[in-house]
N, C-alpha and C. Protein backbone atom coordinates (compact mmCIF):
# COMPACT_ATOMS: atom_id res chain seq x y z
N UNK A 1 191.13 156.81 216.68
CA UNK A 1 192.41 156.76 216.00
C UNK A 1 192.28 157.46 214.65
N UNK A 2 193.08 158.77 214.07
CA UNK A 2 193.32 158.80 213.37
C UNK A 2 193.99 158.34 211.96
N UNK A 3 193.56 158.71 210.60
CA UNK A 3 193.91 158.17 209.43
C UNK A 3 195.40 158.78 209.19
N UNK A 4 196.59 158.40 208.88
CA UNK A 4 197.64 158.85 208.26
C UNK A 4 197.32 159.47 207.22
N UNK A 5 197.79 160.61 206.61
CA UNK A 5 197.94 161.27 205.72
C UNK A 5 198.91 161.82 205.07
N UNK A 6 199.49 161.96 203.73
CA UNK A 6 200.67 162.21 203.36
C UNK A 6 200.94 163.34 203.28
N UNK A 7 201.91 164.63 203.35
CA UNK A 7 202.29 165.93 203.18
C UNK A 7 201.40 166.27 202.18
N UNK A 8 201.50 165.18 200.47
CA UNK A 8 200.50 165.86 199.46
C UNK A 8 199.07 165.95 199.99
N UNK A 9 198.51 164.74 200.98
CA UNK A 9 197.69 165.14 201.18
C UNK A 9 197.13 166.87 202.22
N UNK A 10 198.05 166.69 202.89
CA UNK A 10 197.88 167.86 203.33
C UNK A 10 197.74 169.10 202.65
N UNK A 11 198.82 168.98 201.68
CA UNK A 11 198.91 170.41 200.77
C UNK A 11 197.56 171.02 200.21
N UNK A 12 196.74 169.52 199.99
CA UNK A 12 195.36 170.07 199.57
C UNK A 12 194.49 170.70 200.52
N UNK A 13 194.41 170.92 201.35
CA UNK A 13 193.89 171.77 202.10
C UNK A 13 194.17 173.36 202.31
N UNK A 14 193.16 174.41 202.09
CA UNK A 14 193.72 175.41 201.88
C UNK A 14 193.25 176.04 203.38
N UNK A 15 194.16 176.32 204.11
CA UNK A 15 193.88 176.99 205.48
C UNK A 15 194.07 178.34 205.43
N UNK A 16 193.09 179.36 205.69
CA UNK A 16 193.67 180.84 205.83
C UNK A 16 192.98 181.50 206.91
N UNK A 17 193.28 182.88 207.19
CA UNK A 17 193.01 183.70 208.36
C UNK A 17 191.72 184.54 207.80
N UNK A 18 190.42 184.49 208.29
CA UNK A 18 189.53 185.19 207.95
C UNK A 18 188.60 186.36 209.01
N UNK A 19 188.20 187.67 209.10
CA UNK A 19 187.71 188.02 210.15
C UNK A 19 186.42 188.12 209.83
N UNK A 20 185.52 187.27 210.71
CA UNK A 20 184.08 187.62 210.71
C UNK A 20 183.37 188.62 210.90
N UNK A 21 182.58 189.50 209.62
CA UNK A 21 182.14 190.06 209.64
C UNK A 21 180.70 190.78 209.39
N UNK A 22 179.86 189.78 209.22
CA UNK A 22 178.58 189.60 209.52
C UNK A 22 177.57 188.42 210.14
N UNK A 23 177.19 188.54 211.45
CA UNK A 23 176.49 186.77 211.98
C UNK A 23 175.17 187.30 211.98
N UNK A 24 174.39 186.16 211.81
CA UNK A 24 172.97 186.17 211.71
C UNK A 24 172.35 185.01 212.64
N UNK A 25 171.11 184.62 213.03
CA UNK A 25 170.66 183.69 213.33
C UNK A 25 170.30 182.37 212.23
N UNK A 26 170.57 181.04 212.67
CA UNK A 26 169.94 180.27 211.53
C UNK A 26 168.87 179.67 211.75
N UNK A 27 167.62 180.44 211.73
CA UNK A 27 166.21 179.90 211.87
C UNK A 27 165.81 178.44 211.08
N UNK A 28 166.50 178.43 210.23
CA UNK A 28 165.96 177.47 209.36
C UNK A 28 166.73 176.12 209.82
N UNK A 29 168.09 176.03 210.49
CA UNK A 29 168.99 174.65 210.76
C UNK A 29 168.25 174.19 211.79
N UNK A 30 168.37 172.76 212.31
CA UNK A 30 168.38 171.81 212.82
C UNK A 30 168.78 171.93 213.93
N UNK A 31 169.67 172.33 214.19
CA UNK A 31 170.55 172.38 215.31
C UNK A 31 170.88 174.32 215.63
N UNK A 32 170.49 174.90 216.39
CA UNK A 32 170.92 176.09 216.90
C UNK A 32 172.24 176.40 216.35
N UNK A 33 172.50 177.33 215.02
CA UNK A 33 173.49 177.96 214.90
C UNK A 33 173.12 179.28 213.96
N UNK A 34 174.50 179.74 213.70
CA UNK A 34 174.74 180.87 213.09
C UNK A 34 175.03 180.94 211.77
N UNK A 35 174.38 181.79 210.66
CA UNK A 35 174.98 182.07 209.73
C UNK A 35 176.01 183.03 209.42
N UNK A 36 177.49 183.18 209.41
CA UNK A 36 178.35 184.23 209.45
C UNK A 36 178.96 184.27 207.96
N UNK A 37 179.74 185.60 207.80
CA UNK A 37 180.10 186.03 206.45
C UNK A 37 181.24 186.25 207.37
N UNK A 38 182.53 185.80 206.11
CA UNK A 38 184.02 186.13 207.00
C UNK A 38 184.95 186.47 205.10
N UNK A 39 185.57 187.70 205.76
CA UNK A 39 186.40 188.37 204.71
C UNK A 39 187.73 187.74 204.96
N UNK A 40 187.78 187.10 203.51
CA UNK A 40 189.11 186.57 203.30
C UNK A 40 189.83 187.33 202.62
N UNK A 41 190.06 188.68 202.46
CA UNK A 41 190.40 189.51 202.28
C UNK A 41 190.73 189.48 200.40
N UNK A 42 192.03 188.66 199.65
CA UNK A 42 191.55 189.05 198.28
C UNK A 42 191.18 188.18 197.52
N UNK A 43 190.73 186.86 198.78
CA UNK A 43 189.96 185.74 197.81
C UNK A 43 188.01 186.34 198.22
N UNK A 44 187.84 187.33 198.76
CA UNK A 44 186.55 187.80 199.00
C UNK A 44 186.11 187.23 200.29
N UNK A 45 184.46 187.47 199.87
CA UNK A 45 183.74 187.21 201.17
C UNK A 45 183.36 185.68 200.89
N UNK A 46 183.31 184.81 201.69
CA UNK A 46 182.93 183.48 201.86
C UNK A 46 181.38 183.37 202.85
N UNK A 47 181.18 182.19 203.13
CA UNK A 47 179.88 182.42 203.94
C UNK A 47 179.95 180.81 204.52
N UNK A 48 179.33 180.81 205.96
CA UNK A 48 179.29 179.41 206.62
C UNK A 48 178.53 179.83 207.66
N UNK A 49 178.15 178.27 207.67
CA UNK A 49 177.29 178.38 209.13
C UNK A 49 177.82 177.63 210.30
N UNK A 50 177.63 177.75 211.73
CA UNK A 50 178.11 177.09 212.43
C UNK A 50 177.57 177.03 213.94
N UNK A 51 177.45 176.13 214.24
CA UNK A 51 176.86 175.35 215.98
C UNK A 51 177.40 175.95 217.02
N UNK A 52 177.22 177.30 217.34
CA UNK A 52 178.45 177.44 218.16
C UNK A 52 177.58 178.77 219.23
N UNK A 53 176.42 178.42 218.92
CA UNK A 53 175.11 179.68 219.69
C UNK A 53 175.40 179.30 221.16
N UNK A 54 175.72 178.22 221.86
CA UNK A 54 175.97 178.29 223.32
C UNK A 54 177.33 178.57 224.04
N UNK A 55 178.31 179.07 223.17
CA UNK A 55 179.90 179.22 223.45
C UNK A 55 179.85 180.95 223.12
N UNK A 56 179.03 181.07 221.81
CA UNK A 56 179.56 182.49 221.38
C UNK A 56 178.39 183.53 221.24
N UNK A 57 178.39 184.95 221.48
CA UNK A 57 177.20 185.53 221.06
C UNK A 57 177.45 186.40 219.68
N UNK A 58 176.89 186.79 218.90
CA UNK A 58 176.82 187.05 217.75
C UNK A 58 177.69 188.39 217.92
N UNK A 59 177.69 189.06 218.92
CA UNK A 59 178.62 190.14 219.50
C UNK A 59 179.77 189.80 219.73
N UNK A 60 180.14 188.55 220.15
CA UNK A 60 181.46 187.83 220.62
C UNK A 60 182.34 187.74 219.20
N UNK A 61 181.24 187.13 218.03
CA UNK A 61 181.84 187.04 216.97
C UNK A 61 182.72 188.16 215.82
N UNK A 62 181.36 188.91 215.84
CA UNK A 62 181.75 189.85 215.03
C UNK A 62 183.13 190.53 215.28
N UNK A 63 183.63 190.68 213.99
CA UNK A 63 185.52 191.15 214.06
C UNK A 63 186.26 190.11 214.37
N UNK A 64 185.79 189.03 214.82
CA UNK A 64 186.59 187.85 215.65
C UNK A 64 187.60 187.28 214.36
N UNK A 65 189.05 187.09 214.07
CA UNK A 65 189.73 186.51 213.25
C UNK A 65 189.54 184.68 213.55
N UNK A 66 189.56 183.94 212.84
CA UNK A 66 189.58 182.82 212.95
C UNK A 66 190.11 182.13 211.81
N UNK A 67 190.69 180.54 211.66
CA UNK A 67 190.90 179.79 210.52
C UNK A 67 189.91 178.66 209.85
N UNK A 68 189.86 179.00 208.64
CA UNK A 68 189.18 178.40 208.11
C UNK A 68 189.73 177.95 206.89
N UNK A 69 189.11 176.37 206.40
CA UNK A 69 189.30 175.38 205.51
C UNK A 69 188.46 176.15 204.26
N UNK A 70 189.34 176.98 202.99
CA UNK A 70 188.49 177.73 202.04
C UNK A 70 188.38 176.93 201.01
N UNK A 71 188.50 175.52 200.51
CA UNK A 71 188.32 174.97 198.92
C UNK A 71 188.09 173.80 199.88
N UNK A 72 186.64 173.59 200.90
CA UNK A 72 186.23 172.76 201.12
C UNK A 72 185.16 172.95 199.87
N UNK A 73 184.40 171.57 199.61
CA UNK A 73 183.24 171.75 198.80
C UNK A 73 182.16 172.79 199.66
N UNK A 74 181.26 173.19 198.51
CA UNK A 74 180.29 174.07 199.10
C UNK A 74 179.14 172.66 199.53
N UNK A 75 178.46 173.21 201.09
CA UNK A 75 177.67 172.48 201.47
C UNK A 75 176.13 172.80 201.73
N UNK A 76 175.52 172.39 201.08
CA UNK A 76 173.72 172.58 201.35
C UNK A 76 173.08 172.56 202.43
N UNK A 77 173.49 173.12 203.79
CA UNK A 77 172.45 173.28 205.07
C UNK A 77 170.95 173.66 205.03
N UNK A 78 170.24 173.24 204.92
CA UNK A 78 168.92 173.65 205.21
C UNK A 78 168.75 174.37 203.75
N UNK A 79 168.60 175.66 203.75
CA UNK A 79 168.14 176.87 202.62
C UNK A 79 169.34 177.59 202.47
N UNK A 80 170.73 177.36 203.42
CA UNK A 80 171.90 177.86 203.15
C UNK A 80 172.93 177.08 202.30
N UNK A 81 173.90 178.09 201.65
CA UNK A 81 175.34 177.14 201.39
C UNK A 81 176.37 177.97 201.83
N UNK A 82 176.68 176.53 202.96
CA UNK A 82 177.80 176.89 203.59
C UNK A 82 179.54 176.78 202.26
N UNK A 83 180.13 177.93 202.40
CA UNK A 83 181.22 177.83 201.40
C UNK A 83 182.91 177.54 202.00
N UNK A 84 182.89 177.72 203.23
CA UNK A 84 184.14 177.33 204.07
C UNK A 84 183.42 176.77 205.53
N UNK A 85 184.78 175.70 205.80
CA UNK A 85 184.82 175.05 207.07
C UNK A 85 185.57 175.86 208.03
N UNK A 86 184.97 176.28 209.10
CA UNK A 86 185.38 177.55 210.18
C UNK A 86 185.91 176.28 211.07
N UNK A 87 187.15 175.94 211.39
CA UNK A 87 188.00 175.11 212.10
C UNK A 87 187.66 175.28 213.65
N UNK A 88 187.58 174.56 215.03
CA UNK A 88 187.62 174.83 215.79
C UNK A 88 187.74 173.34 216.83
N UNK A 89 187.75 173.30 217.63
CA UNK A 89 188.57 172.42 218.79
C UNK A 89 187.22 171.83 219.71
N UNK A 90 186.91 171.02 219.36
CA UNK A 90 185.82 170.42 220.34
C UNK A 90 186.29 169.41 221.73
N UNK A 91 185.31 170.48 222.72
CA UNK A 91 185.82 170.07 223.90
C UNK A 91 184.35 169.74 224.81
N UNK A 92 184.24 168.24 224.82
CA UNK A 92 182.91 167.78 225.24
C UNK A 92 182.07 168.12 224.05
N UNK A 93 181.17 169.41 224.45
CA UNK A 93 180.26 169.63 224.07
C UNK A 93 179.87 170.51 223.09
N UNK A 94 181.32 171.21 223.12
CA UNK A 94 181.17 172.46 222.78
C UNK A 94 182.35 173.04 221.52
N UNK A 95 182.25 174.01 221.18
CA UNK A 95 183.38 173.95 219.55
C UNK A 95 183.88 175.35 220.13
N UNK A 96 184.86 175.30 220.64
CA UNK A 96 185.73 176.65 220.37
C UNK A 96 186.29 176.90 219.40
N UNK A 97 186.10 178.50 218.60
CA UNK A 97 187.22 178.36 217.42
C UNK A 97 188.70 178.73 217.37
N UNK A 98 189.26 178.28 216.35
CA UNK A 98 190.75 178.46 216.60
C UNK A 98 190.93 179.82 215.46
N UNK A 99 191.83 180.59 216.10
CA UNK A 99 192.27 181.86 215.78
C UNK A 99 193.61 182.10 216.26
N UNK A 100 194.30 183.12 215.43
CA UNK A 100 195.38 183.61 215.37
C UNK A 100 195.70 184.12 216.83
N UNK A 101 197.08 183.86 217.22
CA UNK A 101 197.48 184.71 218.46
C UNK A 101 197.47 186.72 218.12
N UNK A 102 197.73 187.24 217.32
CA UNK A 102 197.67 188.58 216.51
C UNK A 102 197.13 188.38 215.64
N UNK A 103 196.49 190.06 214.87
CA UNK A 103 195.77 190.28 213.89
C UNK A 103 197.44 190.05 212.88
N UNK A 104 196.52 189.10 212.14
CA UNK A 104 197.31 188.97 210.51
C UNK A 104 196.07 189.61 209.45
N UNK A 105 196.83 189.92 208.39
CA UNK A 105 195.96 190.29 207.28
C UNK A 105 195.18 189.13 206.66
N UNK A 106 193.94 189.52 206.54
CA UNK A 106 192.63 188.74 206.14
C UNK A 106 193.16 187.74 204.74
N UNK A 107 193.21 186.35 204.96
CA UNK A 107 193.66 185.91 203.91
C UNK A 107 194.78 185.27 203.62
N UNK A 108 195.76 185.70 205.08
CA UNK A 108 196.64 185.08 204.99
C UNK A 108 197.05 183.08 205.23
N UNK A 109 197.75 182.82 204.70
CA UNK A 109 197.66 181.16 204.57
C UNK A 109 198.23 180.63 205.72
N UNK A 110 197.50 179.58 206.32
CA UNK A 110 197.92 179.17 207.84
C UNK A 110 198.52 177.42 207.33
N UNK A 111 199.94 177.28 207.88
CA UNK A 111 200.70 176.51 207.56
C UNK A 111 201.57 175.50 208.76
């Protein structure tokens, strides 16, 4: 069961359209994932990591538009800091991410 939340609360969340454009391996995490860089076009480049090595290949990713949570706190993974939450839909096991039906411009605010 979800927590109720009020519109203000919502407002604090900043959702925008970012396209990934550099993935790496994350040797150093816990859990099998990726380190990716995604251009938020004129708030810059951001950086996150994410669990998602058995759904996606680092080829799958790259260029891939997706939404992401940008004034989450920055988080300390391993030897990384992750700087946005890359949103996506967990089903069982696995995290698909959520992305735009069309290319929107990098940055734009998802509402």
């Amino acid at each position: 069961m979800s927590t109720t939340i009020t519109f203000d609360d919502f407002s604090k969340i900043d959702l925008r359209i970012g396209t990934i454009i550099e993935v790496s391996d994350f040797e150093e995490a816990h859990k099998p994932a990726y380190k990716i860089t995604i251009d938020f076009g004129s708030l810059g480049l951001k950086q996150s990591s994410a669990q998602i090595t058995s759904v996606y290949s680092k080829e799958d990713l790259l260029r891939k538009q997706i939404i992401a949570n940008v004034n989450f706190s920055n988080k300390m993974i391993a030897n990384y800091v992750s700087e946005c939450l890359v949103l996506g839909a967990l089903e069982a096991s696995k995290v698909v991410l959520l992305s735009p039906e069309e290319t929107v411009p990098n940055g734009t605010p998802v509402r």
